[in-house]
C-alpha atoms as a PDB file:
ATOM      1  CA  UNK A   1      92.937  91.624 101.150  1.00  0.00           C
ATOM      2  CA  UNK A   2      96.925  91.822 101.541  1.00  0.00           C
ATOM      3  CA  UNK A   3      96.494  95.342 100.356  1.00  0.00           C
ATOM      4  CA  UNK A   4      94.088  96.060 102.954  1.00  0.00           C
ATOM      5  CA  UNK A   5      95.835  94.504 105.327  1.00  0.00           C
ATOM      6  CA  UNK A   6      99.341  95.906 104.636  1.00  0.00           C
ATOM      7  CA  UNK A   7      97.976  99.314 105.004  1.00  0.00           C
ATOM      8  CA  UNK A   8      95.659  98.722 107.921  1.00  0.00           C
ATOM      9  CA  UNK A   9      99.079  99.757 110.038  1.00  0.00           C
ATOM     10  CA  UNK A  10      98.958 103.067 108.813  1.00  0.00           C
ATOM     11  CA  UNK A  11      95.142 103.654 109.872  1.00  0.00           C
ATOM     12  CA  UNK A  12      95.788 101.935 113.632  1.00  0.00           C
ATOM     13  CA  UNK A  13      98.701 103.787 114.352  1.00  0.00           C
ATOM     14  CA  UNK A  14      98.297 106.985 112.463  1.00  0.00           C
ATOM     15  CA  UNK A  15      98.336 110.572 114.294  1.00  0.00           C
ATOM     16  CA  UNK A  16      95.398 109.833 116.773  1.00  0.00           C
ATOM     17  CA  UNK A  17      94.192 113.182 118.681  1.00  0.00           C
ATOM     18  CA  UNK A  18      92.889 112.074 121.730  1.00  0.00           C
ATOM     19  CA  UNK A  19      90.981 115.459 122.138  1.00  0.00           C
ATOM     20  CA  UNK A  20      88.451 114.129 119.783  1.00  0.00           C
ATOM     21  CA  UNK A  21      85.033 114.556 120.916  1.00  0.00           C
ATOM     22  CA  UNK A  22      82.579 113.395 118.206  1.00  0.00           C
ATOM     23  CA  UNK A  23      79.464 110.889 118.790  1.00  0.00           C
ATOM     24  CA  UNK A  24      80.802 107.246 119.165  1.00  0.00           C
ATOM     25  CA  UNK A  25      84.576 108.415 119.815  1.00  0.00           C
ATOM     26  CA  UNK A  26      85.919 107.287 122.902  1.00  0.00           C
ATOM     27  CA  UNK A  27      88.591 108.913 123.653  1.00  0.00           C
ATOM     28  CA  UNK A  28      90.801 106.333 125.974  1.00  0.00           C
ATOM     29  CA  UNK A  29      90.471 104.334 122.874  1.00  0.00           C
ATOM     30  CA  UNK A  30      92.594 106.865 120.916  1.00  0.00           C
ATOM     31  CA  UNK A  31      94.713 107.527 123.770  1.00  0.00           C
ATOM     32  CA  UNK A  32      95.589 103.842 123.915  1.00  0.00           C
ATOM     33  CA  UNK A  33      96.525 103.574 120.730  1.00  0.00           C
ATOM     34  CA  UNK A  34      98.313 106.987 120.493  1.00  0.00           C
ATOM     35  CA  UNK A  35     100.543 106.006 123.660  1.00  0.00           C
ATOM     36  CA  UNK A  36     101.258 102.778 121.971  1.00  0.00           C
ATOM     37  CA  UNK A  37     102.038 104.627 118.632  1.00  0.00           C
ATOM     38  CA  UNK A  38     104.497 107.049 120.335  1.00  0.00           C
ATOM     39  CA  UNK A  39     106.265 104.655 122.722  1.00  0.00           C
ATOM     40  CA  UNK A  40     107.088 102.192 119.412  1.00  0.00           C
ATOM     41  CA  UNK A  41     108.178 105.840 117.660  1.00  0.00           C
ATOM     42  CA  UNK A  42     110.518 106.833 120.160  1.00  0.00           C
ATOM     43  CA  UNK A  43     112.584 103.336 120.349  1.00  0.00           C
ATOM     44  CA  UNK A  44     115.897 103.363 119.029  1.00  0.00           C
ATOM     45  CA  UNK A  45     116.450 100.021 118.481  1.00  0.00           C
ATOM     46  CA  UNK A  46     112.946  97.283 118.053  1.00  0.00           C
ATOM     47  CA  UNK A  47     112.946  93.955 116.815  1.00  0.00           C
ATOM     48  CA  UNK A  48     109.946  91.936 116.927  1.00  0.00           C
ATOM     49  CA  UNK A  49     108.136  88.607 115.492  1.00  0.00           C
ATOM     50  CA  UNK A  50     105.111  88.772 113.316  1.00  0.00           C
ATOM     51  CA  UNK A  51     102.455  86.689 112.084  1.00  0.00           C
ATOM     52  CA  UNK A  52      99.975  87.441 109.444  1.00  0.00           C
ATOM     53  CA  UNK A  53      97.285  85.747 108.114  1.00  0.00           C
ATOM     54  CA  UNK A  54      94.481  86.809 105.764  1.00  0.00           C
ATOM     55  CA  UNK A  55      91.634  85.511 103.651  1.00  0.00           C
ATOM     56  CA  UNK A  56      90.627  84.904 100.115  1.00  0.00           C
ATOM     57  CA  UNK A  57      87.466  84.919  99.002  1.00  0.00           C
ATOM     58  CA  UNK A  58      87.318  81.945  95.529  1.00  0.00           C
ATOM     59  CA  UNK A  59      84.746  81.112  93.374  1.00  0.00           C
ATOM     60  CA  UNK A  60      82.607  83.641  95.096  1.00  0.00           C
ATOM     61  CA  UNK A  61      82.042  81.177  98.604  1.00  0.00           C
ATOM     62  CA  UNK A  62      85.544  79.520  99.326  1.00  0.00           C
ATOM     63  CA  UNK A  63      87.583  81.367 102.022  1.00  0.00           C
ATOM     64  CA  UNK A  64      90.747  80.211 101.584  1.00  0.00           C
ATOM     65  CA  UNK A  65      93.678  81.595 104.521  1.00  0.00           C
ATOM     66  CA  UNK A  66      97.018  82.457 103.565  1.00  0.00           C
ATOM     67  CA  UNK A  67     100.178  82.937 105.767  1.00  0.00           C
ATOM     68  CA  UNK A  68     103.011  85.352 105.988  1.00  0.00           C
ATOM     69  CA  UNK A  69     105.582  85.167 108.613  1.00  0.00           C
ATOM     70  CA  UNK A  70     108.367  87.029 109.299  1.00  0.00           C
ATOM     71  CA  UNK A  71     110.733  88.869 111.996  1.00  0.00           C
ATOM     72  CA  UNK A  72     112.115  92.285 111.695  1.00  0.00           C
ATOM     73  CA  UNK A  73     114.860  94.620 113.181  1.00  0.00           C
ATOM     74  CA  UNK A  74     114.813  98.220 113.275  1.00  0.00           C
ATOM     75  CA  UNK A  75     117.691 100.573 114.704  1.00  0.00           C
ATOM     76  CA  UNK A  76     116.867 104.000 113.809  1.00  0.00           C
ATOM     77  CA  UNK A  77     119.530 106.087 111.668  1.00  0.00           C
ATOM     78  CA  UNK A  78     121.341 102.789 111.481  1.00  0.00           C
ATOM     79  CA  UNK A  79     119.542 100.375 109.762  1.00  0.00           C
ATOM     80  CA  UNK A  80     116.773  98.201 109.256  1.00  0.00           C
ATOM     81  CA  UNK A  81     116.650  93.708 108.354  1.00  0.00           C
ATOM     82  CA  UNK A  82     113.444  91.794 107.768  1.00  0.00           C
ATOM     83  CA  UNK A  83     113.094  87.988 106.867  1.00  0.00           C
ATOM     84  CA  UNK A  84     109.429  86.564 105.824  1.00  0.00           C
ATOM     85  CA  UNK A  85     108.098  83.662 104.288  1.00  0.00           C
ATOM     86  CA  UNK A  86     104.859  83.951 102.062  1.00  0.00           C
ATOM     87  CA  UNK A  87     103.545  80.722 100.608  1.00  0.00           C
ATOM     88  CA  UNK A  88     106.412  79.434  98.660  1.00  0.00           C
ATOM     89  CA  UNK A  89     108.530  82.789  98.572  1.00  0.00           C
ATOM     90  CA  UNK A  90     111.059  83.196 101.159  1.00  0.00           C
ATOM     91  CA  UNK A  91     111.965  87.069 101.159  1.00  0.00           C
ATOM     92  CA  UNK A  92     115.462  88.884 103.325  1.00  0.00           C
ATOM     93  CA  UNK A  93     115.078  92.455 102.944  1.00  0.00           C
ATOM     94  CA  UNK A  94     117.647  95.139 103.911  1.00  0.00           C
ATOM     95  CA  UNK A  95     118.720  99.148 104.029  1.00  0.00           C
ATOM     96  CA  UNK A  96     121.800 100.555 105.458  1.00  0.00           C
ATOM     97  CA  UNK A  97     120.712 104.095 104.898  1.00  0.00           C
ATOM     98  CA  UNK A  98     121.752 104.337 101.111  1.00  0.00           C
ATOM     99  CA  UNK A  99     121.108 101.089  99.711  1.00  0.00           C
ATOM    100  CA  UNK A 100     117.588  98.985  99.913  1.00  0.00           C
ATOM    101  CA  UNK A 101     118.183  95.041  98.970  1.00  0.00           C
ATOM    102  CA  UNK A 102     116.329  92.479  98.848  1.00  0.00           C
ATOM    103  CA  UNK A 103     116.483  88.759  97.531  1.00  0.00           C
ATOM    104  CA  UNK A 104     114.645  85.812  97.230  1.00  0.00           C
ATOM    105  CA  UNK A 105     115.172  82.588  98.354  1.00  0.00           C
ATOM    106  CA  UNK A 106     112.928  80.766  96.118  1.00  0.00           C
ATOM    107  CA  UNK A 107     114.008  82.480  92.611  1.00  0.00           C
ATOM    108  CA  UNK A 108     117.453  82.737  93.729  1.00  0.00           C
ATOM    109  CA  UNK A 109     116.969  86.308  92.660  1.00  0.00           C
ATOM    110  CA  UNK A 110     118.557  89.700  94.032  1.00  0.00           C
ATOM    111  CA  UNK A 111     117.876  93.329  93.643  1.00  0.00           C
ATOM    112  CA  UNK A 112     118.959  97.090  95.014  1.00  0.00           C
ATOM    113  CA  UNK A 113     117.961  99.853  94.863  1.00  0.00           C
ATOM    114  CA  UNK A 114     119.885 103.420  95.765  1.00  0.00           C
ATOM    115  CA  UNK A 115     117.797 104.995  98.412  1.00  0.00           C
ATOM    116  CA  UNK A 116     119.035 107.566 100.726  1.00  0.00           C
ATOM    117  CA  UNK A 117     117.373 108.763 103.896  1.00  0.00           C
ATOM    118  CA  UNK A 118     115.740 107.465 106.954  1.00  0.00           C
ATOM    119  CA  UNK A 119     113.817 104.500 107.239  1.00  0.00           C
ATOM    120  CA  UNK A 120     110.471 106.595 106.509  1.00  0.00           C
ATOM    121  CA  UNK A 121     111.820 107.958 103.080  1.00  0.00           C
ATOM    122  CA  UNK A 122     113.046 104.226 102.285  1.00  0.00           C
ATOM    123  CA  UNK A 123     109.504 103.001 103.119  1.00  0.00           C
ATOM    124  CA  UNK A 124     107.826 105.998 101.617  1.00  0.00           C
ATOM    125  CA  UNK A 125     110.373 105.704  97.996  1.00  0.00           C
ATOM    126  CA  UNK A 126     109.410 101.885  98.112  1.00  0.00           C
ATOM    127  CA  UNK A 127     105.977 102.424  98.172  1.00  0.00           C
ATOM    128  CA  UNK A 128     104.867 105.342  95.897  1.00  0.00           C
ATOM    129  CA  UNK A 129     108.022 103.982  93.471  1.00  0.00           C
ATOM    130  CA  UNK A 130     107.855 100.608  93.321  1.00  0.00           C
ATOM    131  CA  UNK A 131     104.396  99.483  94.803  1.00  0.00           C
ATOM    132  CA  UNK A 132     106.433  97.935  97.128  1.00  0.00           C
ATOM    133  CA  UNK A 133     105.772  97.167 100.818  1.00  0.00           C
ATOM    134  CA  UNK A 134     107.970  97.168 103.747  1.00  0.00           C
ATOM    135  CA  UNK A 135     105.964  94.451 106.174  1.00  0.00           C
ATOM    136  CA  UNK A 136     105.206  96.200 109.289  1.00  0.00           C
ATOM    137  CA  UNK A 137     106.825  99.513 108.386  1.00  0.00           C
ATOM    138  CA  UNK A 138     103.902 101.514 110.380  1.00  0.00           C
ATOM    139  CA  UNK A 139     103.911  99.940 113.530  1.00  0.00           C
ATOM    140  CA  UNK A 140     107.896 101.082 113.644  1.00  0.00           C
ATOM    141  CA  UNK A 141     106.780 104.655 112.336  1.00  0.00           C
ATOM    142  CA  UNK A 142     103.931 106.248 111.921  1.00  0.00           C
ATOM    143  CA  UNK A 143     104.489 109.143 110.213  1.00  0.00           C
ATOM    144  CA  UNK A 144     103.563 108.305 107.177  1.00  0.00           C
ATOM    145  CA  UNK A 145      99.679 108.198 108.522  1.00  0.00           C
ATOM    146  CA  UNK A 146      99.032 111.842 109.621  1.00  0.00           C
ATOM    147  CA  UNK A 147      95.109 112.226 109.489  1.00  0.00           C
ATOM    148  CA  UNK A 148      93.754 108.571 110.101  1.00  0.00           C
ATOM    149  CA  UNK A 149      91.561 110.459 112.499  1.00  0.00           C
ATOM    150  CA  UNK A 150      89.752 112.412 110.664  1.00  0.00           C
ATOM    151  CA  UNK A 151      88.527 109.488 108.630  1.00  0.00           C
ATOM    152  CA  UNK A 152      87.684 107.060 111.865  1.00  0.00           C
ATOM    153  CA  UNK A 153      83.393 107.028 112.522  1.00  0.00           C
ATOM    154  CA  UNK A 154      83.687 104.967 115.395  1.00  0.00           C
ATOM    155  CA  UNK A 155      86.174 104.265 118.242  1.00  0.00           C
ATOM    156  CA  UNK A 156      85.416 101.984 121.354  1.00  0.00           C
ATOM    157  CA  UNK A 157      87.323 100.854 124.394  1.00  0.00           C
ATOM    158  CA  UNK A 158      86.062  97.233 125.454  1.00  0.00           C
ATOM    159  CA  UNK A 159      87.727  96.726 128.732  1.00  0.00           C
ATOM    160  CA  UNK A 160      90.691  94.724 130.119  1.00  0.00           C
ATOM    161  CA  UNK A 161      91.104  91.183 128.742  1.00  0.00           C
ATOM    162  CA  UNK A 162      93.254  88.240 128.994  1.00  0.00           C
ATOM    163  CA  UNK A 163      95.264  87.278 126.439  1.00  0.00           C
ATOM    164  CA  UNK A 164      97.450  84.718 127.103  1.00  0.00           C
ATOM    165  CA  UNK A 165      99.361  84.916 130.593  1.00  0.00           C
ATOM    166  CA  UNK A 166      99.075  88.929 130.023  1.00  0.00           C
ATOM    167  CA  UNK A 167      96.252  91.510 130.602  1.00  0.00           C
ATOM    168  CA  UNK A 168      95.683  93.588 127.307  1.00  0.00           C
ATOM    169  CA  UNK A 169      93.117  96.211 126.723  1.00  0.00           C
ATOM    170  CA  UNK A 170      91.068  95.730 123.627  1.00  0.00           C
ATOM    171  CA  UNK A 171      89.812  98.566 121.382  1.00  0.00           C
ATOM    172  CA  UNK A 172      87.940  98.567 118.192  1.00  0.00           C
ATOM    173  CA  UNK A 173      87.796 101.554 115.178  1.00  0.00           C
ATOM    174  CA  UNK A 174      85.537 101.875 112.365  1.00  0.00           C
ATOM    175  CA  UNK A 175      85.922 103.931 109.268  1.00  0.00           C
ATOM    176  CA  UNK A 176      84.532 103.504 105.764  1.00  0.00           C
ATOM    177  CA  UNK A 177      87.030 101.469 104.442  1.00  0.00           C
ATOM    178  CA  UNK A 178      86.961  98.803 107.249  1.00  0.00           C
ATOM    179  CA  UNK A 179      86.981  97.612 110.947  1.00  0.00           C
ATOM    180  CA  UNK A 180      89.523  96.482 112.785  1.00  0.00           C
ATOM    181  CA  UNK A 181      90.567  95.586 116.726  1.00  0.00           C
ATOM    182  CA  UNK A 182      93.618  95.884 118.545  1.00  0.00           C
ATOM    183  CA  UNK A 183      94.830  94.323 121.778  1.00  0.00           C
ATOM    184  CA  UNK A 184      97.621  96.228 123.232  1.00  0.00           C
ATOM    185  CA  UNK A 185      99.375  95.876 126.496  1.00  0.00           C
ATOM    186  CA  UNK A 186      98.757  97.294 130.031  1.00  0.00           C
ATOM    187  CA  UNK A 187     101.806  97.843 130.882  1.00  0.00           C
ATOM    188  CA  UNK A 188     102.604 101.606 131.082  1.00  0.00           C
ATOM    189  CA  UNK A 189     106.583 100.963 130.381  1.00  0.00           C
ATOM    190  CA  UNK A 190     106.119  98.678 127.862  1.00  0.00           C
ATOM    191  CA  UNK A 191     102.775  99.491 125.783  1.00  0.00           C
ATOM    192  CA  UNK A 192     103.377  97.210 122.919  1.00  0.00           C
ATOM    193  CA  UNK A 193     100.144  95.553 120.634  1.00  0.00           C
ATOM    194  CA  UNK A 194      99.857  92.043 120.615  1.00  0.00           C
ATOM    195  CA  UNK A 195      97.335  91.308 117.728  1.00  0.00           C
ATOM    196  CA  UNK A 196      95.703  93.679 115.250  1.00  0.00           C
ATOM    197  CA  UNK A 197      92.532  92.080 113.509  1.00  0.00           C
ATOM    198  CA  UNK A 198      90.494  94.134 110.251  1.00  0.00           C
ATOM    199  CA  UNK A 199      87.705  93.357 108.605  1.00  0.00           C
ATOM    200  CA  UNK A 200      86.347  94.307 104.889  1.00  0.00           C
ATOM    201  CA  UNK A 201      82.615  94.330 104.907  1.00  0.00           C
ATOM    202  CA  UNK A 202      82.602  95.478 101.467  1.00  0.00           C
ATOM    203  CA  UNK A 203      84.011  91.900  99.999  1.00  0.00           C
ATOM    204  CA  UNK A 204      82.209  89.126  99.496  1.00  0.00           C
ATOM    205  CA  UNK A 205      82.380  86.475 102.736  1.00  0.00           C
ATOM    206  CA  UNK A 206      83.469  89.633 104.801  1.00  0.00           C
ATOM    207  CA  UNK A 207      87.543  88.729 104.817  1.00  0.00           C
ATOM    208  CA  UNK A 208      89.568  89.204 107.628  1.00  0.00           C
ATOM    209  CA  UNK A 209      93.265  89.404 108.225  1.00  0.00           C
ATOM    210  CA  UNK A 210      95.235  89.294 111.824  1.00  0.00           C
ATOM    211  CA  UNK A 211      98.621  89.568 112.697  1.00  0.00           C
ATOM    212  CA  UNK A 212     100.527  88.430 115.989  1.00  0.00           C
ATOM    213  CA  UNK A 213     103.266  90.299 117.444  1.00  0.00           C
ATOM    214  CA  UNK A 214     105.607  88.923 120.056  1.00  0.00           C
ATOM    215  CA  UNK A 215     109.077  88.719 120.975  1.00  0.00           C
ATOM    216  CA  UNK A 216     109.296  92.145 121.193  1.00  0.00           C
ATOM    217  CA  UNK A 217     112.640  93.424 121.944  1.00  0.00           C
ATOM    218  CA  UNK A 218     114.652  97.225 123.237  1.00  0.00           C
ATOM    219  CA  UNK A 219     117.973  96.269 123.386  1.00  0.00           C
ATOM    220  CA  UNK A 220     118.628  96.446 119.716  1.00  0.00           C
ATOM    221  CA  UNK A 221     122.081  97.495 118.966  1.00  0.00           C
ATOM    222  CA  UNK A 222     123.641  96.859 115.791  1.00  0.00           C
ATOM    223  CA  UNK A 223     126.619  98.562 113.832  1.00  0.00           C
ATOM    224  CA  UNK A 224     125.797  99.675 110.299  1.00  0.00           C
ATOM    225  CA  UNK A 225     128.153  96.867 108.803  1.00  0.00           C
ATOM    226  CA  UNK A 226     125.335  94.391 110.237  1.00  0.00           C
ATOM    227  CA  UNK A 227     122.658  96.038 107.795  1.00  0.00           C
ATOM    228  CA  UNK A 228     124.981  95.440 104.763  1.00  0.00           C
ATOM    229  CA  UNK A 229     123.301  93.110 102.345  1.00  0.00           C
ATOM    230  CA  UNK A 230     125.943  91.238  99.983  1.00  0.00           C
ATOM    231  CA  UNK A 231     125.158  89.424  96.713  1.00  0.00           C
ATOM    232  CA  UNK A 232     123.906  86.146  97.451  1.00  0.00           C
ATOM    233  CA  UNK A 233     126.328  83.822  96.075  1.00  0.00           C
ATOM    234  CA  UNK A 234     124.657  82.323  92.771  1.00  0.00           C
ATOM    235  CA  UNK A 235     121.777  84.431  92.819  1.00  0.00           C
ATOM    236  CA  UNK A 236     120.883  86.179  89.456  1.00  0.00           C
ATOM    237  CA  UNK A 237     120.587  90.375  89.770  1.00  0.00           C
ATOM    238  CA  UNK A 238     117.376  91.648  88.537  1.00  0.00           C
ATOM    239  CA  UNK A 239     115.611  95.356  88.651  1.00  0.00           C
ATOM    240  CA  UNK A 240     112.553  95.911  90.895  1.00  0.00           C
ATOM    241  CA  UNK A 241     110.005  97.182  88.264  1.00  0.00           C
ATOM    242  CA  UNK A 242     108.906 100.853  88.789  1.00  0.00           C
ATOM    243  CA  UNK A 243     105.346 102.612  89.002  1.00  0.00           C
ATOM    244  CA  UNK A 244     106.000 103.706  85.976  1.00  0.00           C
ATOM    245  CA  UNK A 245     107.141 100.443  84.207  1.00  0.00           C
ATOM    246  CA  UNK A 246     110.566 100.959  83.810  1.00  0.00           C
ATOM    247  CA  UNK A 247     112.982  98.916  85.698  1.00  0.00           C
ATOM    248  CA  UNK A 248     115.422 100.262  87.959  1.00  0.00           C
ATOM    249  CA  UNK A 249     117.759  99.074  90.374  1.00  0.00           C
ATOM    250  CA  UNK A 250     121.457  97.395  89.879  1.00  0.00           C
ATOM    251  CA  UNK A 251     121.777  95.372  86.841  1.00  0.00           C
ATOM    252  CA  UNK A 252     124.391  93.363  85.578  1.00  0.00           C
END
């Protein structure tokens, strides 16, 4: 389910053609979401505040909920800085624009890895590499999810809602894989979502993750010594374990 929802991001906020015009696709669905998509794309500088949660299905009945928090900063052809806590592993994650790191709390264990390019290529390297994800890596860039589209069977615009102190509007998408909802601002200067929920109706109990997104912040500036990521004192170097099963990174 972490899988599904990790890469749920890249199906919400993936190259949306609002010209669609297929049975069951509403178009100011897509354009909702496209606006959103392309407002978060063209930031410089975003930080923002997550919250994920999503379920496990046990012994074939149980759903049990798990937790992964977590706040991340993004200022484009600078650097990028994420902190998260999942169950007992407390993660910092960082990339200056040649050099990925990322330690854990927990282990006391460190790791880098030389990756040059912009935060898409360090996202894109991690993931096809390593099998490792960047948490919220699509809602700062899409890019990486041309053709979502083509693969959506249903899109629907459910109207204005409240959601907190705030008026949202909520939309829903279907494809094969899954279904999932997202409530994303009205404001026209400031179309930012607020909670992203997907389904899997193809597991058992029908699991469901959500994430909350708040504190959203513009005013990011940051100076690429701020993205530097120095060995933790008494924290042991290890290799992040490629695709392929050979270990790579900076040993000792």
């Amino acid at each position: 389910m972490l899988k599904y929802a990790v890469t749920l991001f890249a199906i919400v906020f993936g190259s949306l053609a609002v010209s669609d015009e297929r049975p069951g696709i509403d178009p100011r669905a897509l354009k909702i979401v496209a606006e959103s998509s392309d407002f978060l794309s063209s930031r410089a500088g975003t930080s923002v505040g997550w919250l994920i949660t999503y379920d496990k299905i046990v012994d074939g009945r149980k759903k049990h909920t798990e937790v992964w928090t977590g706040s991340s900063v993004l200022v484009r052809g600078v650097g990028y800085k994420s902190t998260s806590s999942q169950g007992i592993r407390s993660q910092q994650n960082a990339y200056n624009g040649s050099k990925f790191s990322v330690a854990y709390a927990d282990t006391q264990e460190y790791a880098t890895v030389e990756i040059e390019g912009s935060f898409r290529e360090m996202v894109d390297t991690l993931r096809n590499d390593y099998a490792f994800s960047i948490p919220m890596a699509d809602v700062f860039d899409s890019s990486g999810a041309d053709g979502a589209l083509e693969q959506l069977t249903e899109a629907e615009y459910l109207g204005e809602v409240l959601f907190g102190d705030q008026v949202v509007h909520h939309v829903a998408f279907r494809r094969y894989e899954g279904d999932w909802q997202i409530w994303i601002s009205t404001d026209s200067e400031r179309p930012v979502p607020i909670m992203i929920v997907g389904t899997d109706p193809y597991s058992l109990g029908w699991p469901q993750f959500q994430a909350l997104l708040y504190d959203w912040s513009f005013d990011v500036e940051m100076a690429a010594s701020e993205f530097e990521f120095p060995k933790p004192q008494g924290y042991s170097n290890i290799q992040l374990q490629s695709v392929e099963g050979s270990g790579v990174g900076e040993g000792q």
